[in-house]
Protein backbone atom coordinates (compact mmCIF):
# COMPACT_ATOMS: atom_id res chain seq x y z
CA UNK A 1 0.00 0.00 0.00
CA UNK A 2 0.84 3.53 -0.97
CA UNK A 3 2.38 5.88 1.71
CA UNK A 4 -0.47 8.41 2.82
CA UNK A 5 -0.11 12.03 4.32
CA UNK A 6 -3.11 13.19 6.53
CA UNK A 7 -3.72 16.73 6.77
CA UNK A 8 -6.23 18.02 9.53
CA UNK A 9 -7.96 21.57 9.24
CA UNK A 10 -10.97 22.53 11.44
CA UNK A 11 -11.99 18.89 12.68
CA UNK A 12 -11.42 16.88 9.22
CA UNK A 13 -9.04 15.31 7.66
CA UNK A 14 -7.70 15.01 4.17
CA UNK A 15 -5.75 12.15 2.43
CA UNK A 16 -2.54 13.03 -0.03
CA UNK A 17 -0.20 10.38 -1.61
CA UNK A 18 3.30 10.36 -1.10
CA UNK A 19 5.30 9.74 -4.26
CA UNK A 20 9.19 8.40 -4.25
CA UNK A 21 11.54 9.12 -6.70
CA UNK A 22 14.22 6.32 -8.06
CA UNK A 23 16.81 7.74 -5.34
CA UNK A 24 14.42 7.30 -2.53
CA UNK A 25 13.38 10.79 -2.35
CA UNK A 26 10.08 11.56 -0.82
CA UNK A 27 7.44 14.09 -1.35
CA UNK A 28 3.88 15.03 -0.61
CA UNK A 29 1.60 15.33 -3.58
CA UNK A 30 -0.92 18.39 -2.88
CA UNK A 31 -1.55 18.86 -6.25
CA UNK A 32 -5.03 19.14 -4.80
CA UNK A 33 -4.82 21.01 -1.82
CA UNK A 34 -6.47 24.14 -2.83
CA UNK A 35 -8.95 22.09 -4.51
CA UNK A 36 -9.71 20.07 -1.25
CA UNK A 37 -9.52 22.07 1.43
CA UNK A 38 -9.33 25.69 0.14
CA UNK A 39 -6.15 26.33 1.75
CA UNK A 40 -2.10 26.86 -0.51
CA UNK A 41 0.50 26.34 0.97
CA UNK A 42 3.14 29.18 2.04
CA UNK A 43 6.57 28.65 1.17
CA UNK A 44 8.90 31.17 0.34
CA UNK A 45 11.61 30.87 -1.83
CA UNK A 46 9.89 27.08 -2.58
CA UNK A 47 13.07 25.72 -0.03
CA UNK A 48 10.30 22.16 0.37
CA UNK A 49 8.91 22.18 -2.74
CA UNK A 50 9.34 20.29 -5.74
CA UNK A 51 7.65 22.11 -8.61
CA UNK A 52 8.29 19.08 -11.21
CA UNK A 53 9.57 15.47 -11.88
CA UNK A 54 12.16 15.43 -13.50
CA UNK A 55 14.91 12.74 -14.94
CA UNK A 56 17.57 14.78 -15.51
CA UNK A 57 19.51 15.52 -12.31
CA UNK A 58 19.71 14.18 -8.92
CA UNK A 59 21.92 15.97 -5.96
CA UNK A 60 22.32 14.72 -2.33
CA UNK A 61 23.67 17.61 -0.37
CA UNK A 62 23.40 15.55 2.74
CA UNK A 63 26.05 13.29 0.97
CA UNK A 64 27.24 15.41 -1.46
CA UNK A 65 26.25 13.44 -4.69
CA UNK A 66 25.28 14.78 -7.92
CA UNK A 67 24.29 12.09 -11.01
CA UNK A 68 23.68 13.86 -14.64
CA UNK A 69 20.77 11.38 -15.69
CA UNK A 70 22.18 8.49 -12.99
CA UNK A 71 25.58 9.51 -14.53
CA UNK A 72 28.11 10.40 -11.53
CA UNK A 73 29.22 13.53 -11.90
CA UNK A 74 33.02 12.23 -11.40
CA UNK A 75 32.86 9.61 -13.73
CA UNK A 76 31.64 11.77 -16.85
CA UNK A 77 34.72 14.92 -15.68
CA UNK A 78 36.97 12.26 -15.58
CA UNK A 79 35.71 10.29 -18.94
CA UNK A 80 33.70 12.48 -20.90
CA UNK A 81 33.49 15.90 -22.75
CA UNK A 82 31.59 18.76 -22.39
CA UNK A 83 29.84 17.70 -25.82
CA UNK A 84 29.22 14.13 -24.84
CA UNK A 85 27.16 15.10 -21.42
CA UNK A 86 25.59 18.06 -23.89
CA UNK A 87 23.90 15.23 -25.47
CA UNK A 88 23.40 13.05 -22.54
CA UNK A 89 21.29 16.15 -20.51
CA UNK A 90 19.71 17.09 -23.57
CA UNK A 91 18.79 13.66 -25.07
CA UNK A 92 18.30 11.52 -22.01
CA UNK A 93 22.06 8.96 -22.80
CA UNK A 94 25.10 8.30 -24.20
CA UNK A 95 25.89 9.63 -27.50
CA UNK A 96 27.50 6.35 -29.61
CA UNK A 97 30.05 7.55 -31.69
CA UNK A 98 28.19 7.94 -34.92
CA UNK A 99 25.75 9.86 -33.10
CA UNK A 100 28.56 12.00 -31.08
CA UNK A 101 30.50 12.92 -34.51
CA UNK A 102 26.86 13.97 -36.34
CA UNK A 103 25.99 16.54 -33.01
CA UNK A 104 29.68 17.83 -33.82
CA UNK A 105 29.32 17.99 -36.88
CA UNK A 106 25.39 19.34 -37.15
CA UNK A 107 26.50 22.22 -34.41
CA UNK A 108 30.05 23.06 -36.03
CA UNK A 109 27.26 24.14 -39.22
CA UNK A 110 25.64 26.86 -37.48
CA UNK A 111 28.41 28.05 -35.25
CA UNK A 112 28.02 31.83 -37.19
CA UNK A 113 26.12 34.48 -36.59
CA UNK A 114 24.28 36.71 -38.65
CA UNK A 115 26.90 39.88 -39.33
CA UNK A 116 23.78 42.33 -38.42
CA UNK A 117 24.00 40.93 -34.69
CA UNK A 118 27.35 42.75 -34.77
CA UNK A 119 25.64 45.90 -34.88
CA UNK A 120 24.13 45.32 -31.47
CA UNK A 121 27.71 44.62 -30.35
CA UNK A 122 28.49 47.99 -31.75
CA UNK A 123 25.43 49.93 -30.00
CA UNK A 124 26.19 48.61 -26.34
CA UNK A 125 28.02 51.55 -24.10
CA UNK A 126 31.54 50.43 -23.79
CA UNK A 127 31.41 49.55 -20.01
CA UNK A 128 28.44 47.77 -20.32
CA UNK A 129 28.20 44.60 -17.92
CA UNK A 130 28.66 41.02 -20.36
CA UNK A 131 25.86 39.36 -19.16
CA UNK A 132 23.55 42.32 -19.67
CA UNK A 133 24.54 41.80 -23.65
CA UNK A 134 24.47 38.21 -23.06
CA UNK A 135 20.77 37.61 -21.90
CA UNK A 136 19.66 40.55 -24.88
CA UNK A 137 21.49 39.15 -27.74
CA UNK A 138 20.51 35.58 -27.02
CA UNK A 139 17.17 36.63 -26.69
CA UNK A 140 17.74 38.54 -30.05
CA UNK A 141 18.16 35.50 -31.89
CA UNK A 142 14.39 34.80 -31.87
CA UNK A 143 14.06 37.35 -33.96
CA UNK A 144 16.36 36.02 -36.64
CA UNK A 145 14.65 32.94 -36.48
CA UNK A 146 11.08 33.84 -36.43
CA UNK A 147 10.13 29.76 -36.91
CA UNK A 148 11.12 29.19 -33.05
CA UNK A 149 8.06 31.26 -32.36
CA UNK A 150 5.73 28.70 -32.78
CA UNK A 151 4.73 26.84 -29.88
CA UNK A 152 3.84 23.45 -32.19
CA UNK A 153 7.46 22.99 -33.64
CA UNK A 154 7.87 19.84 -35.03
CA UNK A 155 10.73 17.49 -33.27
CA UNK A 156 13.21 18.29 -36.34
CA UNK A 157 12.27 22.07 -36.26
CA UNK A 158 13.06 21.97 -31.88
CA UNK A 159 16.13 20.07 -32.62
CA UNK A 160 17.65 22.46 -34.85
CA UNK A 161 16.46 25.38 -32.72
CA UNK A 162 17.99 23.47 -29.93
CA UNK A 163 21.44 23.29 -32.15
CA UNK A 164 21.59 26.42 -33.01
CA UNK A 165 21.49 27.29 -29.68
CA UNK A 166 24.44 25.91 -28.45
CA UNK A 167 26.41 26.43 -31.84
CA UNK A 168 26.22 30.38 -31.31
CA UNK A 169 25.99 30.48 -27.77
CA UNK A 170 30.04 30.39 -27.63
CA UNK A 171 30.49 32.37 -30.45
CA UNK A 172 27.90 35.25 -29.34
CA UNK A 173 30.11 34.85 -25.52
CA UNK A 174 33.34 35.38 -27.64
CA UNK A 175 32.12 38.41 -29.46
CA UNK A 176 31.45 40.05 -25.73
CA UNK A 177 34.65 39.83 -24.85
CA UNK A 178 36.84 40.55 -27.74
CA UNK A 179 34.73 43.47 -28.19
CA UNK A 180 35.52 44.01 -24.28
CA UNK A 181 39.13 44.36 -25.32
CA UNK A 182 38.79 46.27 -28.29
CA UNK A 183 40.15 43.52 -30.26
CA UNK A 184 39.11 41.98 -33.51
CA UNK A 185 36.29 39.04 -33.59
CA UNK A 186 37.51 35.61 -34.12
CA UNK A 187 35.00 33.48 -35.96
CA UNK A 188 34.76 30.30 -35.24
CA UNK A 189 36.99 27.09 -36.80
CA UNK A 190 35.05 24.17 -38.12
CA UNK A 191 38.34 21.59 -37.66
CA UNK A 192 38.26 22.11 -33.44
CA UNK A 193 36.20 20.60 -31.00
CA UNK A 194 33.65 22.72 -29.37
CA UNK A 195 35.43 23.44 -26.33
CA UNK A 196 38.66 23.77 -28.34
CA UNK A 197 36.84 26.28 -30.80
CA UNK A 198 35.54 28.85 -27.83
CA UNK A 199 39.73 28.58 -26.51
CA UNK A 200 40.50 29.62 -30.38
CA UNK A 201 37.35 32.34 -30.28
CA UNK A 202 38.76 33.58 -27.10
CA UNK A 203 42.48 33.98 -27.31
CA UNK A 204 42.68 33.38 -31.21
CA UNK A 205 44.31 36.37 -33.35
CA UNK A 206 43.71 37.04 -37.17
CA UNK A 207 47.07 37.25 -38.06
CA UNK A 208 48.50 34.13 -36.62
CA UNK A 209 47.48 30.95 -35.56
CA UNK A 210 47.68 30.83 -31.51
CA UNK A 211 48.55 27.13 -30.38
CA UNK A 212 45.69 25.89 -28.13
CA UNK A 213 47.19 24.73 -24.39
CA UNK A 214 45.61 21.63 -24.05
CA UNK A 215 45.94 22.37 -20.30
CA UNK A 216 44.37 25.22 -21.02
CA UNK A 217 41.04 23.03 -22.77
CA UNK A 218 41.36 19.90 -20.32
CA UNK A 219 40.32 22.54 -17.42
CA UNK A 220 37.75 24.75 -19.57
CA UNK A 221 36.17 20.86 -20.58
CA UNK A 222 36.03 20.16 -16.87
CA UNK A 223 34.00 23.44 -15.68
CA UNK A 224 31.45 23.60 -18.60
CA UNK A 225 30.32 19.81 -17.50
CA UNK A 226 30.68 20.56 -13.71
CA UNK A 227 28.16 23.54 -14.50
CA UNK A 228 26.29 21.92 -17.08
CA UNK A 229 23.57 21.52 -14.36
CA UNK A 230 21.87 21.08 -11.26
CA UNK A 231 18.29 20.20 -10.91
CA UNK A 232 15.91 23.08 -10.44
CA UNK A 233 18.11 26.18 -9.21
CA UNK A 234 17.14 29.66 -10.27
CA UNK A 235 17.99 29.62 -13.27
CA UNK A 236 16.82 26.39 -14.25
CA UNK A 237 13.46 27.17 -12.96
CA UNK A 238 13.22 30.34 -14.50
CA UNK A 239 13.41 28.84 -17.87
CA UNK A 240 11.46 26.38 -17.14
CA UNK A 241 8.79 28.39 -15.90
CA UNK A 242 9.02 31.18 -18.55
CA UNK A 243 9.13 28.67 -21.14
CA UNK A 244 5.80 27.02 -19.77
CA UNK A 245 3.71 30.06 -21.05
CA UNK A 246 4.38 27.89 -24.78
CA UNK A 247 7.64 31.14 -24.76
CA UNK A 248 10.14 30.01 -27.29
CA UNK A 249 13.63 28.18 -26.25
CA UNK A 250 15.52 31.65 -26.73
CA UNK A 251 13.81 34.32 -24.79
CA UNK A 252 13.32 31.31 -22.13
CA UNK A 253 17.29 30.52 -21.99
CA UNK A 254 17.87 34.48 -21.69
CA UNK A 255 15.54 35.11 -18.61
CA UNK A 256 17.58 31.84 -16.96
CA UNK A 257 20.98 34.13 -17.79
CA UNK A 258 19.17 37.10 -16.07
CA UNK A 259 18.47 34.92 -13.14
CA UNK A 260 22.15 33.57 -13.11
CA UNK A 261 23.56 37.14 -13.09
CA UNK A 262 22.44 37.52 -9.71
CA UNK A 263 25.69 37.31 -6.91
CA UNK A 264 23.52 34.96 -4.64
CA UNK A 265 23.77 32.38 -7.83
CA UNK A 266 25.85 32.54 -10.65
CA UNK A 267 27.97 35.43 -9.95
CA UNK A 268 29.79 33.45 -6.53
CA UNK A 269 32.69 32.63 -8.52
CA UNK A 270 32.74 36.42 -9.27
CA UNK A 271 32.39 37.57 -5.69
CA UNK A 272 35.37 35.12 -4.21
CA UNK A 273 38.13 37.18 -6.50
CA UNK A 274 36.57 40.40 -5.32
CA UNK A 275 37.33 38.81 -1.76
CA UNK A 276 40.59 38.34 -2.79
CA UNK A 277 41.43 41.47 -3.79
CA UNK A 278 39.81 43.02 -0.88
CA UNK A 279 42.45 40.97 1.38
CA UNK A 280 45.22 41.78 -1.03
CA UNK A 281 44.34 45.30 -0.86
CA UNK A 282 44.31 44.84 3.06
CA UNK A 283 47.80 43.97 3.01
CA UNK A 284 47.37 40.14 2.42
CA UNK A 285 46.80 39.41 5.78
CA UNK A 286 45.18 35.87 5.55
CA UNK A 287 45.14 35.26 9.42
CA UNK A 288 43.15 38.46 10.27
CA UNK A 289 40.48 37.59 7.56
CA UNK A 290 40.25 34.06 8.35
CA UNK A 291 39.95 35.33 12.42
CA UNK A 292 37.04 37.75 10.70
CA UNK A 293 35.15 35.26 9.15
CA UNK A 294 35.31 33.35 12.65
CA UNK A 295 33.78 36.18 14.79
CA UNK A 296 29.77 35.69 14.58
CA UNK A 297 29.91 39.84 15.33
CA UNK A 298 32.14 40.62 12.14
CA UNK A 299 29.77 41.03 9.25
CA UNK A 300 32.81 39.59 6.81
CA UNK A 301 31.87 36.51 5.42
CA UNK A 302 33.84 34.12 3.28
CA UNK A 303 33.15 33.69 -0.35
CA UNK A 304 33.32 30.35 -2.05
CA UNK A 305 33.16 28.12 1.23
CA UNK A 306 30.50 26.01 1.82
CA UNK A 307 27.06 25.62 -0.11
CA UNK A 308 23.41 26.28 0.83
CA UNK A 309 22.85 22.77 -1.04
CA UNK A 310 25.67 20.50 0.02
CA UNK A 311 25.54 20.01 3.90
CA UNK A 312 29.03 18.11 3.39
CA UNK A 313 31.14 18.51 0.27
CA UNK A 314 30.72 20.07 -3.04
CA UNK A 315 31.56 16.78 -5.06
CA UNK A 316 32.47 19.07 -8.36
CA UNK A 317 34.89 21.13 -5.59
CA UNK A 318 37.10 17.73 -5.57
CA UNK A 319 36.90 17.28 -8.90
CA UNK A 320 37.94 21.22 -10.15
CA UNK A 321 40.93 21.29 -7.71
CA UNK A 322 43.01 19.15 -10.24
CA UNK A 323 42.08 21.52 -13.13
CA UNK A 324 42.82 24.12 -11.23
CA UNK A 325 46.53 23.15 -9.54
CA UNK A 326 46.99 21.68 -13.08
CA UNK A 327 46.19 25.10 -14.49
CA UNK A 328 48.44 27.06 -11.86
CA UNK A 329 51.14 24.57 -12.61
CA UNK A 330 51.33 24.58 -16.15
CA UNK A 331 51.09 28.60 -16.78
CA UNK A 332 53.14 29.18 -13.81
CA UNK A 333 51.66 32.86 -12.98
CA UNK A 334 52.86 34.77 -9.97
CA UNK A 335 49.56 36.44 -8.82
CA UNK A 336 49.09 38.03 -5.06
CA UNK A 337 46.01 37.49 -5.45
CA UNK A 338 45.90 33.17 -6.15
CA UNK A 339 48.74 32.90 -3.40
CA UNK A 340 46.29 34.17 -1.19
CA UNK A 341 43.42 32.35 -2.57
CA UNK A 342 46.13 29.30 -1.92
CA UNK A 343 46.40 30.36 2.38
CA UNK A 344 42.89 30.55 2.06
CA UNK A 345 42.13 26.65 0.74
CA UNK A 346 45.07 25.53 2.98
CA UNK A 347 43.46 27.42 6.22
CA UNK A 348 40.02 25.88 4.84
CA UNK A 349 41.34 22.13 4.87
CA UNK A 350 43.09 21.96 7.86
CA UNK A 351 41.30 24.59 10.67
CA UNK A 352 38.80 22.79 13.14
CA UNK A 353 36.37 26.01 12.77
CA UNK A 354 36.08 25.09 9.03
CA UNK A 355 36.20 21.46 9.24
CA UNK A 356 33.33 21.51 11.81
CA UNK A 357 31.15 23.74 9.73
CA UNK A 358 31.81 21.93 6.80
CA UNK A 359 32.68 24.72 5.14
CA UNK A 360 35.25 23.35 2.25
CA UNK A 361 36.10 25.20 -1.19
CA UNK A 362 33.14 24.58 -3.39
CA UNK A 363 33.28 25.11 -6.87
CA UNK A 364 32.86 28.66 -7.14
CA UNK A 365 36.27 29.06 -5.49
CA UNK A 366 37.93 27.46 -7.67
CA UNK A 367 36.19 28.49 -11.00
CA UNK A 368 37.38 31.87 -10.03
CA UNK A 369 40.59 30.96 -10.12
CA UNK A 370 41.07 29.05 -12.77
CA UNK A 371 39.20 31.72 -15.13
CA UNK A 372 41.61 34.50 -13.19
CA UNK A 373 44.36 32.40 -13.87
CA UNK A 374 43.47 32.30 -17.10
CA UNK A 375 43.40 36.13 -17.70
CA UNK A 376 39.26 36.74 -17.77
CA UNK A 377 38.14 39.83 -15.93
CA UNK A 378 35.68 39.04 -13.35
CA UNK A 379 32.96 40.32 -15.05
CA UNK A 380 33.29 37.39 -17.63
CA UNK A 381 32.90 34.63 -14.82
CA UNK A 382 29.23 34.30 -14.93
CA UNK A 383 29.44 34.91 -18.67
CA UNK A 384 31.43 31.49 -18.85
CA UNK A 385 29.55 29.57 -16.21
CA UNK A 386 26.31 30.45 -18.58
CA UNK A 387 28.27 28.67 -21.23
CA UNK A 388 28.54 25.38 -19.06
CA UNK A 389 24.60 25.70 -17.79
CA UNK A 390 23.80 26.15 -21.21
CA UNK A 391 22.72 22.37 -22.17
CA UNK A 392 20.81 22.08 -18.67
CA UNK A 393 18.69 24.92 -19.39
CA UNK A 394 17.72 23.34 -22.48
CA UNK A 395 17.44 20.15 -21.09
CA UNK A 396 14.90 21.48 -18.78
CA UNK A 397 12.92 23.29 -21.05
CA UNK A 398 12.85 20.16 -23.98
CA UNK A 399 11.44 18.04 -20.48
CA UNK A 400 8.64 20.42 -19.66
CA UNK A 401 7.29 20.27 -22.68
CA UNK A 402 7.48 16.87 -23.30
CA UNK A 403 5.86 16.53 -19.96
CA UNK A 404 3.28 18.98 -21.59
CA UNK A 405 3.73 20.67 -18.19
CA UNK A 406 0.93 23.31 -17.38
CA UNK A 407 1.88 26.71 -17.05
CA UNK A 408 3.70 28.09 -14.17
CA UNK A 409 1.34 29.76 -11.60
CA UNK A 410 2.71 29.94 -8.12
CA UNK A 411 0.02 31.30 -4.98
CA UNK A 412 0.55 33.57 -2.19
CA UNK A 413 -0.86 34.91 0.92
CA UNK A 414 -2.25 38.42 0.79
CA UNK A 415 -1.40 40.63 3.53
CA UNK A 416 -2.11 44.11 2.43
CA UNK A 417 -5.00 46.13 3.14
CA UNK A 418 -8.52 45.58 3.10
CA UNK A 419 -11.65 47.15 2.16
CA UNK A 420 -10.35 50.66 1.26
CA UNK A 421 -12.34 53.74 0.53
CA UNK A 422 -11.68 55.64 -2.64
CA UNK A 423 -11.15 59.87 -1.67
CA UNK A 424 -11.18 61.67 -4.55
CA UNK A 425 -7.81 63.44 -4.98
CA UNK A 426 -9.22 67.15 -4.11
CA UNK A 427 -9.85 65.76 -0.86
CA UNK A 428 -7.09 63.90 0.21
């Protein structure tokens, strides 16, 4: 027999079933609540409740897990590429071979972008933030392909809308940047890989052909798939709920990079190298910062420890510390600022007050420095971790439709005011 939850209001009682999910997760189904019993439930920021089933990603913060369609998450950084768990997220396994080489190859086809999208490029104040150009030119792109409008696309139609997606997504992140530095645009190369392509879009020159550190793309391959996703954060469920109105795949993806813009979400790796410099500019006093973040009366807090999700590890933390001392090795940089960042993790690993709070490096630390290392400005860090979210957000939007999902429609409890009196404005 099915697990039951009884709810009792005002002498009665009311049944709901309890569903479990293929990791043992439980939840309460009050689809019918309202229905029943009149009464919503109130729960803000929806910290106990699951808005969806979905197949796609499972975490375990308690245990710090995290599976990419029962995939675990070390296996497919140590194994696979950033294209190979593309297709896994997107199309629910394994690419074979065959099928691998024809995504490649289908992508590497629409990896341009229509020259007029370089007038927007052009039109954008000069200091303008990346992501800000991000979320409006990717939402642009609807308008270039006016067929992604319709809300009945055929499978082929949604798969190539899909593709085109993440063909120009790295070329369109690219463009930001070199037009950041006042340097010419690289277009993309057919021949590379696609994480090897974005490296040649980002540090390529016209005149010369830069050799590709495959350091350099062994770290970049890591981050994309450690980002690629993770079940229904705010981003995710912004698209998915802005893409439940029947809104097409592009405006949907660009209201999940508005969402990730936000410091409380994707712009942590941001905020731990604008730690960093604040200690630098301190006088690189590690002990008196750690001894800050210790006092419970010093507002300072430390950036890129612990994780509102994972009560124990961050299991893409362990993972990302290899890129990242492989990075640091191989381009040998002398930076204040990543020798601090280096007292920091040591402090972090070995200090009771850390160890007992569980609060270890999570990925955000060292994203940050491996794109610092790298020579990105830190207002490019979100830019790049909405390249690696990229296939989750569509991912989650392809499910939600196929789950013909209704539209998103969340309640709330009213407490303004109540029965007011209209006064004319000559005699208020």
């Amino acid at each position: 027999m099915s697990d039951i939850a009884e709810i009792k209001i005002g002498g009665q009682t009311f049944e709901f079933p309890v569903i479990t999910g293929t990791e043992g997760e439980k939840a309460i189904d009050i689809s019918k609540l309202r229905d029943l019993t009149g009464y919503v439930t109130l729960d803000s920021g929806f910290k106990n409740t699951g808005s969806t089933k979905s197949a796609i990603t499972f975490l375990d913060g308690e245990l710090g897990v995290l599976k990419y369609r029962g995939y675990a998450i070390e296996e497919l950084a140590e194994k696979s590429s950033f294209l190979e768990v593309t297709y896994l997220l997107i199309y629910g396994k394994l690419p074979t071979q065959s099928e691998l080489d024809n995504f490649q190859n289908t992508i590497s086809r629409h990896t341009l972008i229509h020259e007029d999208m370089k007038k927007f490029l052009d039109g954008y104040p000069s200091k303008s933030h990346p992501m800000a150009q991000l979320a409006s030119l990717v939402c642009s792109l609807s308008t270039f392909y006016p067929e992604s409008l319709k809300a009945n696309s055929s499978k082929e139609e949604l798969d190539l809308t899909m593709i085109k997606l993440l063909a120009k997504f790295p070329t369109i992140v690219s463009f930001i940047y070199k037009k950041s530095l006042g340097h010419p645009l690289i277009y993309p190369k057919n021949k590379y890989d696609y994480v090897t392509n974005f490296i040649h879009m980002i540090f390529g020159q016209r005149t010369e052909e830069v050799e590709i550190d495959p350091v350099v793309v062994n770290a970049m391959n890591t981050l994309l798939i450690l980002h690629a996703d993770h079940e229904q954060n705010c981003s995710s469920s912004t698209v998915r709920i802005v893409g439940s109105s029947d809104c097409n795949i592009y405006a949907s993806v660009s209201a999940g990079i508005s969402a990730l813009w936000g410091p409380l979400h994707g712009g942590a790796n941001q905020a731990v190298i604008e730690m960093l410099e604040l200690i630098k500019a301190d006088g690189g006093d590690t002990e008196k910062w750690i001894n800050k973040a210790k006092d419970k009366n010093d507002p300072f807090r430390m950036m890129g420890f612990g994780h509102r999700v994972y009560k124990n590890f961050d299991p893409r933390a362990k993972i990302i510390k290899k890129a990242c001392d492989d990075v640091l090795n191989k381009l040998g940089i002398n930076d204040p600022v990543l020798e601090i960042a280096k007292k920091l993790e040591e402090a972090a690993l070995s200090d009771p007050y850390f160890i007992d709070r569980k609060l270890y490096p999570n990925v955000d630390f060292y994203s940050g420095i491996i794109y610092r290392a790298l020579g990105f400005p830190t207002d490019m860090f979100t830019v790049l971790f909405a390249l690696g979210r990229l296939p989750g957000w569509i991912a989650q939007w392809k499910e939600m439709h196929e789950n013909n999902e209704p539209i998103g429609r969340p309640r709330q409890i009213y407490v303004g005011d109540v029965d007011q009196k209209f006064v004319p404005i000559n005699e208020r």
